[in-house]
C-alpha atoms as a PDB file:
ATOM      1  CA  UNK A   1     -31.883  13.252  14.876  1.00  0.00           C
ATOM      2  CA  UNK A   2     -28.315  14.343  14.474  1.00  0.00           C
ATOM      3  CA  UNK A   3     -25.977  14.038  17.424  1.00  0.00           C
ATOM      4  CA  UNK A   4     -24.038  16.990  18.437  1.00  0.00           C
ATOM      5  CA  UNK A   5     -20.314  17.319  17.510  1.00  0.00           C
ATOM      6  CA  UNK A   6     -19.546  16.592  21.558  1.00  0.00           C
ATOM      7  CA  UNK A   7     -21.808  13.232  20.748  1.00  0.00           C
ATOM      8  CA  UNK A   8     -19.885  11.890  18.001  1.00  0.00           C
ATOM      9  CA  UNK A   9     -16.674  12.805  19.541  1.00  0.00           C
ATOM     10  CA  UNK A  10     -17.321  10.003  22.178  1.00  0.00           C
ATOM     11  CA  UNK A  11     -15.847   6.542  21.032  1.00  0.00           C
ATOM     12  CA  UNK A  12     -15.119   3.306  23.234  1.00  0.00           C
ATOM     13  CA  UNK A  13     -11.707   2.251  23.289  1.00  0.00           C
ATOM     14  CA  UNK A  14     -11.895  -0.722  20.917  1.00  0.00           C
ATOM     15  CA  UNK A  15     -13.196   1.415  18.478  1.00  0.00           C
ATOM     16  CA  UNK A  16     -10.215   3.846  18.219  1.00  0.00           C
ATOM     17  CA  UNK A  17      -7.996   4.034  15.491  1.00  0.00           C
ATOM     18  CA  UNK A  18      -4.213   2.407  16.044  1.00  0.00           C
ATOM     19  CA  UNK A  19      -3.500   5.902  15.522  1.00  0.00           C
ATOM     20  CA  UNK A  20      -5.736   7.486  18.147  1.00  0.00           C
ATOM     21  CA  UNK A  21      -4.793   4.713  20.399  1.00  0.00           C
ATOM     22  CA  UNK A  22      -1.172   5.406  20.087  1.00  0.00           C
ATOM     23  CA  UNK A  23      -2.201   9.178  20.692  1.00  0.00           C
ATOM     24  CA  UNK A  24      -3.954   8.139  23.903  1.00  0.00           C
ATOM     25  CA  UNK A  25      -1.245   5.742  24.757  1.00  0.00           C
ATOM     26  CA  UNK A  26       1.225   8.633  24.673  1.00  0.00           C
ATOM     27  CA  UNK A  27      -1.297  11.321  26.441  1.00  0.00           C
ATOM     28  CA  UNK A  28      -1.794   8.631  29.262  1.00  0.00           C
ATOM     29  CA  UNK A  29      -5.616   9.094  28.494  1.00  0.00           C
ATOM     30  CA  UNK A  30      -5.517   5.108  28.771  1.00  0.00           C
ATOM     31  CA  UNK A  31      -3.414   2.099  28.705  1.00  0.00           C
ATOM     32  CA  UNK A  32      -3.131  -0.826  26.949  1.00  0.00           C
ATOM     33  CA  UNK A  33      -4.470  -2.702  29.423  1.00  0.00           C
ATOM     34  CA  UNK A  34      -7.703  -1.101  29.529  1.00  0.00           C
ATOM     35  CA  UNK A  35      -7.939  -1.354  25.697  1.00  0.00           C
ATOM     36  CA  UNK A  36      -7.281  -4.981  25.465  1.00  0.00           C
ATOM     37  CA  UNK A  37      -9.801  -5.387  27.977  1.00  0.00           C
ATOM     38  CA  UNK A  38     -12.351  -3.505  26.552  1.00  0.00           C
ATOM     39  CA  UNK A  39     -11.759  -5.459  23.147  1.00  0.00           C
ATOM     40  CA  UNK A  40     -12.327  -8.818  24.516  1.00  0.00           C
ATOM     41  CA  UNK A  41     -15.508  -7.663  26.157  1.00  0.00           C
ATOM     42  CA  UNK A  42     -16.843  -7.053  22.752  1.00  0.00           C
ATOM     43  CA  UNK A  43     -15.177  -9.695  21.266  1.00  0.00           C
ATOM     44  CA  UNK A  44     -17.230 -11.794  24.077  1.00  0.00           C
ATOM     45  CA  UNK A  45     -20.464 -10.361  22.805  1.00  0.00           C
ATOM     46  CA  UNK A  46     -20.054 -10.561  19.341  1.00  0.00           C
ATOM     47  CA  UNK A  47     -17.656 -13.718  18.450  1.00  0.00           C
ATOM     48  CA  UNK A  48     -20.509 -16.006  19.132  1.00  0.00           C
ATOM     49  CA  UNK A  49     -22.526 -14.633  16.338  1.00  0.00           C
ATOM     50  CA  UNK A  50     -19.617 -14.161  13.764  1.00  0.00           C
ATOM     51  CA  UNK A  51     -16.955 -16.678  14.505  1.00  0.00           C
ATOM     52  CA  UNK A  52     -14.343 -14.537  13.267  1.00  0.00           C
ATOM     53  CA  UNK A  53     -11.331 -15.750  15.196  1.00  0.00           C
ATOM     54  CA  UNK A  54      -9.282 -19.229  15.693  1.00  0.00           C
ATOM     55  CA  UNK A  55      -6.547 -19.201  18.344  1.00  0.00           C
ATOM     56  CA  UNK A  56      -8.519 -17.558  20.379  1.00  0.00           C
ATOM     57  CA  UNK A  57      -5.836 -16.145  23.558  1.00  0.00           C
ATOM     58  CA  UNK A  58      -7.196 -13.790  25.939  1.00  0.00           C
ATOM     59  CA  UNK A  59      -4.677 -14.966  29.022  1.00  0.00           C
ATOM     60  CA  UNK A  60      -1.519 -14.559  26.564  1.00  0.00           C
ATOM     61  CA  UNK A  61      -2.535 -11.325  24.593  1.00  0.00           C
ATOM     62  CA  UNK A  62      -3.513  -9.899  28.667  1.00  0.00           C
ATOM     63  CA  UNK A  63       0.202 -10.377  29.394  1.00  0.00           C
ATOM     64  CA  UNK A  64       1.752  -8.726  26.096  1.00  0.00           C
ATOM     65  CA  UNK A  65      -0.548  -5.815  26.873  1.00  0.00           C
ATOM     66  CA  UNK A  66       0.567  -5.441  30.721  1.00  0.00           C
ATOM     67  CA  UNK A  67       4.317  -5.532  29.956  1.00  0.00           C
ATOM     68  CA  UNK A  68       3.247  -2.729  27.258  1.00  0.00           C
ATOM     69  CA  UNK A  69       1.388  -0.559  30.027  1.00  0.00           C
ATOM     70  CA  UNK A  70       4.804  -0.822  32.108  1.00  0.00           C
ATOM     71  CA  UNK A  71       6.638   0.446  28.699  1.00  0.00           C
ATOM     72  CA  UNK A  72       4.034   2.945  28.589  1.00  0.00           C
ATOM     73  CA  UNK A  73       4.023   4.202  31.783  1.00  0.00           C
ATOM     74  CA  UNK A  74       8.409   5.006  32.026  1.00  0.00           C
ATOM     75  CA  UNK A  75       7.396   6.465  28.472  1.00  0.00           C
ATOM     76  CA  UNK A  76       9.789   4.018  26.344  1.00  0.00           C
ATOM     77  CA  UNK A  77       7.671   1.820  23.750  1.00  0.00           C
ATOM     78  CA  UNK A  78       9.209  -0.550  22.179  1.00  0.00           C
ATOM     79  CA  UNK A  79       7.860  -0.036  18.546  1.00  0.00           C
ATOM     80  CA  UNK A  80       5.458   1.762  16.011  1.00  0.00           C
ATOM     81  CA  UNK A  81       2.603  -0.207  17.481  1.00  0.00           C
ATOM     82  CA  UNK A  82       3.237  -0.657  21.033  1.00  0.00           C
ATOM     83  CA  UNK A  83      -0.001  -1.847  22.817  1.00  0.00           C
ATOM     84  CA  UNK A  84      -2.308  -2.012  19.851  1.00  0.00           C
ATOM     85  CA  UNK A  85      -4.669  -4.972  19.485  1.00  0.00           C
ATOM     86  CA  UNK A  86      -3.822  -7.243  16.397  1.00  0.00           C
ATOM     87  CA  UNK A  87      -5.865 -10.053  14.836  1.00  0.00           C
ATOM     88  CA  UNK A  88      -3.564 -12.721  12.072  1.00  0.00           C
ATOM     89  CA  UNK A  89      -5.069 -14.573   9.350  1.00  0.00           C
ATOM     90  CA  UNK A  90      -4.866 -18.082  10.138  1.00  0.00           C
ATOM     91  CA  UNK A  91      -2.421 -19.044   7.464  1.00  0.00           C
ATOM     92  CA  UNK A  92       0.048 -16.572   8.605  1.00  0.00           C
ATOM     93  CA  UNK A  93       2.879 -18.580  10.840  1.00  0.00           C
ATOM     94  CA  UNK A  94       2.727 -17.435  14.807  1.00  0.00           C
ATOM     95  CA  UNK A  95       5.333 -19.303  17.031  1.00  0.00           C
ATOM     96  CA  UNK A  96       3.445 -22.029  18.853  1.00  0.00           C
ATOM     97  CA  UNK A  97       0.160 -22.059  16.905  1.00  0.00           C
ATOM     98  CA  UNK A  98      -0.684 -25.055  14.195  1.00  0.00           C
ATOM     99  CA  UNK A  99      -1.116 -23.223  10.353  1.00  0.00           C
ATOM    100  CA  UNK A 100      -4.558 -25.486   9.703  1.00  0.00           C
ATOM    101  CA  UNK A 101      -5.451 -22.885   6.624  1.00  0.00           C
ATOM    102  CA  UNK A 102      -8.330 -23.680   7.018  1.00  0.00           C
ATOM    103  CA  UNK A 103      -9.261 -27.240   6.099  1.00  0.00           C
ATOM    104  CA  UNK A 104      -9.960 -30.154   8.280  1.00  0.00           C
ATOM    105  CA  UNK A 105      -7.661 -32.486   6.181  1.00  0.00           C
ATOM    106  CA  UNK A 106      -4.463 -30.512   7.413  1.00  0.00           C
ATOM    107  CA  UNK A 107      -2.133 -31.897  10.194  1.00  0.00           C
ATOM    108  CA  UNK A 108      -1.978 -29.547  13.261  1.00  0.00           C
ATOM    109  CA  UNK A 109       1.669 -29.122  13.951  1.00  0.00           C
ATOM    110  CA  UNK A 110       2.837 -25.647  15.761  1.00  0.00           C
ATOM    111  CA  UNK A 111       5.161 -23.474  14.139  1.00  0.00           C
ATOM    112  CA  UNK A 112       8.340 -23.581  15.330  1.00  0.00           C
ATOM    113  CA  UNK A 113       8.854 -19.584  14.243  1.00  0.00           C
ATOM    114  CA  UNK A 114       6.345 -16.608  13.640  1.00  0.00           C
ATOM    115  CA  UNK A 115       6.254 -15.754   9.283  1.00  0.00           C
ATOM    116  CA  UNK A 116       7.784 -12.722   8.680  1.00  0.00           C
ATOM    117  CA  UNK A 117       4.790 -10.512   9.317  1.00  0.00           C
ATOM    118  CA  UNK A 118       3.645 -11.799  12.250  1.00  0.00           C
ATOM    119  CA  UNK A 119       7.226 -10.706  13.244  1.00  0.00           C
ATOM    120  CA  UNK A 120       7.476  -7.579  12.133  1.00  0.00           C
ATOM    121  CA  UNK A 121       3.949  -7.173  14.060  1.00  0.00           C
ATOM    122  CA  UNK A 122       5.212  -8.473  17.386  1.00  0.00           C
ATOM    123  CA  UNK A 123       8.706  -6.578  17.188  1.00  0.00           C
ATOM    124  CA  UNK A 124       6.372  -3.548  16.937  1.00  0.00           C
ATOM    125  CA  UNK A 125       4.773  -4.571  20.469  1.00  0.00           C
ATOM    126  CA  UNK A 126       1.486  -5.100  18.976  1.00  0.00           C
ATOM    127  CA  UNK A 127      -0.605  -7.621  21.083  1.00  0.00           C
ATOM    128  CA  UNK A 128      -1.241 -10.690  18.919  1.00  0.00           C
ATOM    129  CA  UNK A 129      -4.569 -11.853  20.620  1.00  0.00           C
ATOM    130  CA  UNK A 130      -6.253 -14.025  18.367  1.00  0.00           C
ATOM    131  CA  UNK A 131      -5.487 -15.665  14.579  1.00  0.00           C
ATOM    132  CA  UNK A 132      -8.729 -15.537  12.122  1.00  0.00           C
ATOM    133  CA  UNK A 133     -10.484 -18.135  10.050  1.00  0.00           C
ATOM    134  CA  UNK A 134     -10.383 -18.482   6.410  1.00  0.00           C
ATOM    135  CA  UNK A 135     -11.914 -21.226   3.719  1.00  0.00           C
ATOM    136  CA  UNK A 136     -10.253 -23.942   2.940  1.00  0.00           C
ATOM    137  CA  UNK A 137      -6.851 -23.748   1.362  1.00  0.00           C
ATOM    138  CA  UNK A 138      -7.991 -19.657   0.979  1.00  0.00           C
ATOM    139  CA  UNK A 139      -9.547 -21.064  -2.053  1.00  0.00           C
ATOM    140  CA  UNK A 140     -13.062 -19.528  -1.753  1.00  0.00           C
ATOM    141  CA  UNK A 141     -14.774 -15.609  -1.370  1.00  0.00           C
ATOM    142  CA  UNK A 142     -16.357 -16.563   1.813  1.00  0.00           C
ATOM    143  CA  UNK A 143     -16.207 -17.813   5.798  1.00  0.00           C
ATOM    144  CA  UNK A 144     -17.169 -20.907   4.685  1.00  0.00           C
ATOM    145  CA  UNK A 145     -14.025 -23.776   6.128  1.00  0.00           C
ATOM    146  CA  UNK A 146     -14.083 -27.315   6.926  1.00  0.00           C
ATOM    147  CA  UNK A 147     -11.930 -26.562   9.953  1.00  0.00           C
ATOM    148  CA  UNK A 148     -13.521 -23.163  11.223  1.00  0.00           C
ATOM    149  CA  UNK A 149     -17.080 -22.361  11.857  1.00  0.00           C
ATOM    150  CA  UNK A 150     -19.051 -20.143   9.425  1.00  0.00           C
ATOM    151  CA  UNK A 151     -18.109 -16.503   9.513  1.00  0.00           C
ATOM    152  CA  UNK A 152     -20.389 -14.110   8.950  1.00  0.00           C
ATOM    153  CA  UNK A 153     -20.959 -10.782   8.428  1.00  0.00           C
ATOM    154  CA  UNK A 154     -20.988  -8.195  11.134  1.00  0.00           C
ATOM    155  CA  UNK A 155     -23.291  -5.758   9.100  1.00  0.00           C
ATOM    156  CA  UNK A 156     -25.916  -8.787   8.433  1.00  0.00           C
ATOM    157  CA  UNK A 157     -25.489 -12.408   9.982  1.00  0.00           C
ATOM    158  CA  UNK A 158     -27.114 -13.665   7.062  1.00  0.00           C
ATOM    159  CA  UNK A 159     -24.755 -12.764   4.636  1.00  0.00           C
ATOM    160  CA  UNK A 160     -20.846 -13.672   3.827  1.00  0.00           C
ATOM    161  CA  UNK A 161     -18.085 -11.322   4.848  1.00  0.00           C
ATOM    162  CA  UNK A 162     -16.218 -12.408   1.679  1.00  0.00           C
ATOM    163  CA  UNK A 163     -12.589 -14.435   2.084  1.00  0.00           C
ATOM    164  CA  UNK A 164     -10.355 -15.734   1.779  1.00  0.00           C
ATOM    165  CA  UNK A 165      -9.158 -13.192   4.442  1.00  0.00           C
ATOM    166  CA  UNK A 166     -13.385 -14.060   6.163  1.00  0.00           C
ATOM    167  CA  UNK A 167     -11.985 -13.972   9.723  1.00  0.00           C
ATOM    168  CA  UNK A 168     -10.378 -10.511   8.826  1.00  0.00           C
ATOM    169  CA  UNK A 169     -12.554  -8.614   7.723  1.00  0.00           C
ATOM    170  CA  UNK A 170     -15.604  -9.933  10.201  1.00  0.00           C
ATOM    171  CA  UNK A 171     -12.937  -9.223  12.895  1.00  0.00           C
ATOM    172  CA  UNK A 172     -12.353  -5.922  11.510  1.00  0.00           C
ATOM    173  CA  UNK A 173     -16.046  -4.655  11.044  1.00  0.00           C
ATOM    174  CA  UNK A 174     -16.871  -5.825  14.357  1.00  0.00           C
ATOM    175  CA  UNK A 175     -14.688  -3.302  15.998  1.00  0.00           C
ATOM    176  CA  UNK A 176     -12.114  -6.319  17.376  1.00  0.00           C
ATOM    177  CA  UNK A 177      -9.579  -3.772  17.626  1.00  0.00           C
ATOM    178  CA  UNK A 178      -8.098  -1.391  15.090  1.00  0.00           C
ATOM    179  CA  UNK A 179      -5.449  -3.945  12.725  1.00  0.00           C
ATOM    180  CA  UNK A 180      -6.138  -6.725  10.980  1.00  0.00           C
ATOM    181  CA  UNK A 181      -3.792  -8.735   8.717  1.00  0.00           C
ATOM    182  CA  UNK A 182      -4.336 -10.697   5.897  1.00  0.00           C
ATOM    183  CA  UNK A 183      -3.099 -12.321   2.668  1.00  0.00           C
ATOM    184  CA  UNK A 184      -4.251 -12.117  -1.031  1.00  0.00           C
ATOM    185  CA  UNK A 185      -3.751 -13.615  -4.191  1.00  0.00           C
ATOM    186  CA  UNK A 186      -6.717 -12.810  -6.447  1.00  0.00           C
ATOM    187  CA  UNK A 187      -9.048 -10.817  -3.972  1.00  0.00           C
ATOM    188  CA  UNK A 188      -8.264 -12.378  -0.940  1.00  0.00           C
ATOM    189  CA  UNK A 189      -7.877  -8.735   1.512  1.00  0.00           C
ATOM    190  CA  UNK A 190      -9.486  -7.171  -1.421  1.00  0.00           C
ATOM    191  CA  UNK A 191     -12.576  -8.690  -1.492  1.00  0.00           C
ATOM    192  CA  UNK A 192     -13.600  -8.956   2.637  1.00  0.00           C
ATOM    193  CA  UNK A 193     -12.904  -5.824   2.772  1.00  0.00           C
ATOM    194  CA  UNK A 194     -15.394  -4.258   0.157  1.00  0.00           C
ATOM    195  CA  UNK A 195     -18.022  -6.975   1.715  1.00  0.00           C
ATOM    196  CA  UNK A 196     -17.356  -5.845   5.442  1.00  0.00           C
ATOM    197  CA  UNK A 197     -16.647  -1.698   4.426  1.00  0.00           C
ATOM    198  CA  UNK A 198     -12.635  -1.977   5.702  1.00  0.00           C
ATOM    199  CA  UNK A 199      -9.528  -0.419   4.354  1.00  0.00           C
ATOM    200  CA  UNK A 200      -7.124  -2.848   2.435  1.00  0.00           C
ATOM    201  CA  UNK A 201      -4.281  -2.735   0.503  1.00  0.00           C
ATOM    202  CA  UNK A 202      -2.685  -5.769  -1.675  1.00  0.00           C
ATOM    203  CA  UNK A 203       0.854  -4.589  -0.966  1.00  0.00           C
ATOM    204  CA  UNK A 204       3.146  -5.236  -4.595  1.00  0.00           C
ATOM    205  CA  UNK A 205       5.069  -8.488  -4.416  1.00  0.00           C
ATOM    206  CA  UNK A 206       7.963  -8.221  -1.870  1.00  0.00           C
ATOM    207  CA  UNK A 207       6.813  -5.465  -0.166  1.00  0.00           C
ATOM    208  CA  UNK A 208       5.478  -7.533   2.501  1.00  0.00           C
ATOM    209  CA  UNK A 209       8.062 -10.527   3.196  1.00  0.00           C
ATOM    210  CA  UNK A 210       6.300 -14.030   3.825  1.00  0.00           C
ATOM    211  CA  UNK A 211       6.868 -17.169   4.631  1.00  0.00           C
ATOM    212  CA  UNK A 212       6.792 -19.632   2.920  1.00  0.00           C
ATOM    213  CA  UNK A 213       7.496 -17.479  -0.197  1.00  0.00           C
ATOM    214  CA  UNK A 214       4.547 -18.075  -2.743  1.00  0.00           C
ATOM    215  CA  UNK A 215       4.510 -15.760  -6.053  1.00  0.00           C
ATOM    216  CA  UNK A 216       1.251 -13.859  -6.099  1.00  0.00           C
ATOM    217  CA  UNK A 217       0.460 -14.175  -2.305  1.00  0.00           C
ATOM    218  CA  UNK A 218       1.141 -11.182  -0.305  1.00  0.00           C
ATOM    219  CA  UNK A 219       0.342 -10.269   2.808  1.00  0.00           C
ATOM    220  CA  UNK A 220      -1.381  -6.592   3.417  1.00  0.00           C
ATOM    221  CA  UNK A 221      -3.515  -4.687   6.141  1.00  0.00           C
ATOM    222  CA  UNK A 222      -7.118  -4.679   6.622  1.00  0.00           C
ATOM    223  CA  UNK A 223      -8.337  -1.713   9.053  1.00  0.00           C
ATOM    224  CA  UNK A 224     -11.235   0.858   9.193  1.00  0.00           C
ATOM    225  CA  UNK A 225      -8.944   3.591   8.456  1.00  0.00           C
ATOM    226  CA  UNK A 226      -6.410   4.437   5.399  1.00  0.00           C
ATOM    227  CA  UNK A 227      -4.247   5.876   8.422  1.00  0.00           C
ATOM    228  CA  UNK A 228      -3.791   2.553  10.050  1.00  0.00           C
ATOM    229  CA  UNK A 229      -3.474   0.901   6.931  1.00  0.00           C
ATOM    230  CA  UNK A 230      -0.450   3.281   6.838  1.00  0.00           C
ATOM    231  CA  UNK A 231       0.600   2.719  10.382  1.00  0.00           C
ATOM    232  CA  UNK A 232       0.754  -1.095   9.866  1.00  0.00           C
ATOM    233  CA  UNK A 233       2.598  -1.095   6.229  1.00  0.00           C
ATOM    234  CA  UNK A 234       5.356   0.794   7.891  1.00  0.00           C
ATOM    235  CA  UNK A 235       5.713  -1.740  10.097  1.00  0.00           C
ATOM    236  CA  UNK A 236       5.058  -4.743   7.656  1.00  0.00           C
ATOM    237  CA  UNK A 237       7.211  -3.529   4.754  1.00  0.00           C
ATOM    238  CA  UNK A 238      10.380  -3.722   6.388  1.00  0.00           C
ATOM    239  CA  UNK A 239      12.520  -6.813   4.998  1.00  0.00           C
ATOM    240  CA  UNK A 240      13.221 -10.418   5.778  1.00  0.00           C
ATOM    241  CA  UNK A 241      15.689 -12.589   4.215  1.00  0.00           C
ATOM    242  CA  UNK A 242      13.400 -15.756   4.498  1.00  0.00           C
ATOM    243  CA  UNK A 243      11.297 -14.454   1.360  1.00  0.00           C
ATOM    244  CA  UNK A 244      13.519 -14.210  -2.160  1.00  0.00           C
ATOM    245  CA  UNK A 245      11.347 -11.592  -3.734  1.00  0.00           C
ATOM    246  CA  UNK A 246      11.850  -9.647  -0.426  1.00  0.00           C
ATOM    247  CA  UNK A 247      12.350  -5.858  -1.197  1.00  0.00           C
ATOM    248  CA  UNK A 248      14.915  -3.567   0.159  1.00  0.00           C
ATOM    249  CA  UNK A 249      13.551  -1.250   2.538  1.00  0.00           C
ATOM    250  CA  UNK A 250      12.729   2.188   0.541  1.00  0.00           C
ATOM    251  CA  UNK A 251      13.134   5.126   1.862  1.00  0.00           C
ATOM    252  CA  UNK A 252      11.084   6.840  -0.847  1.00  0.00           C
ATOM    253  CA  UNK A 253       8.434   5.382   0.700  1.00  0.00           C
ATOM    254  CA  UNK A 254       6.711   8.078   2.849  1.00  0.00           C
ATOM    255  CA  UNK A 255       3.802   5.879   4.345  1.00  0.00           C
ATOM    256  CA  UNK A 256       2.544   8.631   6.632  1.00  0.00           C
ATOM    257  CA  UNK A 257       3.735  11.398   9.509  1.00  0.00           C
ATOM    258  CA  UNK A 258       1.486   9.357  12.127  1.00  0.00           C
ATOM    259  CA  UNK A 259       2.204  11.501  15.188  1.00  0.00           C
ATOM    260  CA  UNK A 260      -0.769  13.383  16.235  1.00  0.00           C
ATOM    261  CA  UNK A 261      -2.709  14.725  19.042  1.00  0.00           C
ATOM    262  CA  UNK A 262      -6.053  12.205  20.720  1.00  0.00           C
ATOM    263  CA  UNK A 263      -8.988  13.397  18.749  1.00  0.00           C
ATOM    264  CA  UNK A 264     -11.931  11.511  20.531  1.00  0.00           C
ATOM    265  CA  UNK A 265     -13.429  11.916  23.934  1.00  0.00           C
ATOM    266  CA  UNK A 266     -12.779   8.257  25.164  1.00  0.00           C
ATOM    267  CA  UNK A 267     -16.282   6.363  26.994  1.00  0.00           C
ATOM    268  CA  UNK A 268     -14.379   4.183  28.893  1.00  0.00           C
ATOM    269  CA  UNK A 269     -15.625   0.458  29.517  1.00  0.00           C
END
């Protein structure tokens, strides 16, 4: 039976787009609060059958979103992405956390700094609330890590959501929230993506600064949307003098106009 357009008009909060969220955000419809919260009660029902995430911070990511709310509420956010969730591939450097990429064999020391787009991410207000897995060494098209648990596939648990960027792109199918980043070399956002039916885009070298600089790896968005993939490369894309084949910001560049009114009649949680 087909639903009526009133029917598919009603979405739950962590399935919104970054850009509907941002629309609601603005419209007061809901705060960031409420979305976080109604992530990580799906995150609670679904993360023990994928095992998507590593880093896991509910408590942390819970405080990022309240001091967004406040921002929110006197109408002043601090950035593109104020209050939306964010997953991080596990290789990607956040302040604090130990870079394991993925293999058992690697010593867990915290970085001392966040990489350059886990930066960028945070400087946008987005609310870091978990890293995600990966194989070993990002060296395999699976979930499959001598460090992580299996990852599977949201659509079927039986099958692989495709890697390196696994975590990613489980996350991201799921409904964990709207943005998702990742890194690829040969397939590595690419290839999760097609597996777990996501957005992603293997940004050209530069585009996305990293650290440490690697030729080949870049760093790029995995989302449900082609708008958020947008959203998130205008944030991403902007430059960092850590990474030599950084590029200049280009102002040619028109990623998207992202205002826009809340298109979805929110269920709340």
């Amino acid at each position: 039976m087909h639903e009526t357009a009133s029917q598919e008009a009603i979405t739950s909060l962590h399935d919104l787009s970054a850009i509907d969220l941002i629309a609601g955000f603005r419209a007061k419809q809901f705060s960031p609060s409420e979305v976080l919260e109604d992530v990580l009660t799906h995150v609670a029902a679904w993360e023990p059958h994928i095992k998507a995430l590593y880093a896991y911070d509910p408590d942390g990511a819970r405080m990022v979103a309240a001091a967004s709310t406040e921002r929110w509420n006197k109408g002043e956010p601090m950035g593109a992405l104020d209050g939306v969730p964010v997953t991080i591939k596990d290789n990607v450097a956040t302040k604090g956390q130990p870079v394991p990429l993925g293999a058992a064999s690697v010593k867990l020391v915290p970085s001392p700094v966040d990489a350059p787009p886990a930066a960028r991410l945070r400087e946008a207000g987005a609310v870091i609330f978990s890293k995600t897995t990966m194989p070993d060494y990002g060296m395999l098209s699976s979930g499959l890590s001598s460090f992580h648990p299996l990852t599977r596939n949201p659509w079927d648990l039986s099958k692989n959501p495709g890697g390196s960027s696994a975590g990613a792109g489980a996350a991201g199918a799921a409904g964990y929230g709207p943005l998702h980043l990742g890194t690829d070399i040969g397939g590595s956002v690419r290839l999760p993506a097609c597996w777990c039916g996501l957005v992603a885009l293997k940004p050209s070298l530069g585009r996305v600064p990293v650290d440490p600089p690697y030729v080949g790896r870049v760093a790029g968005p995995m989302t449900r949307t082609v708008d958020d993939a947008a959203l998130m490369m205008c944030v991403l894309s902007k430059p960092d003098r850590r990474d030599g084949t950084s590029l200049p910001a280009d102002s040619s560049i028109h990623w998207k106009t992202l205002d826009k009114s809340p298109s979805h009649t929110v269920k709340r949680p």
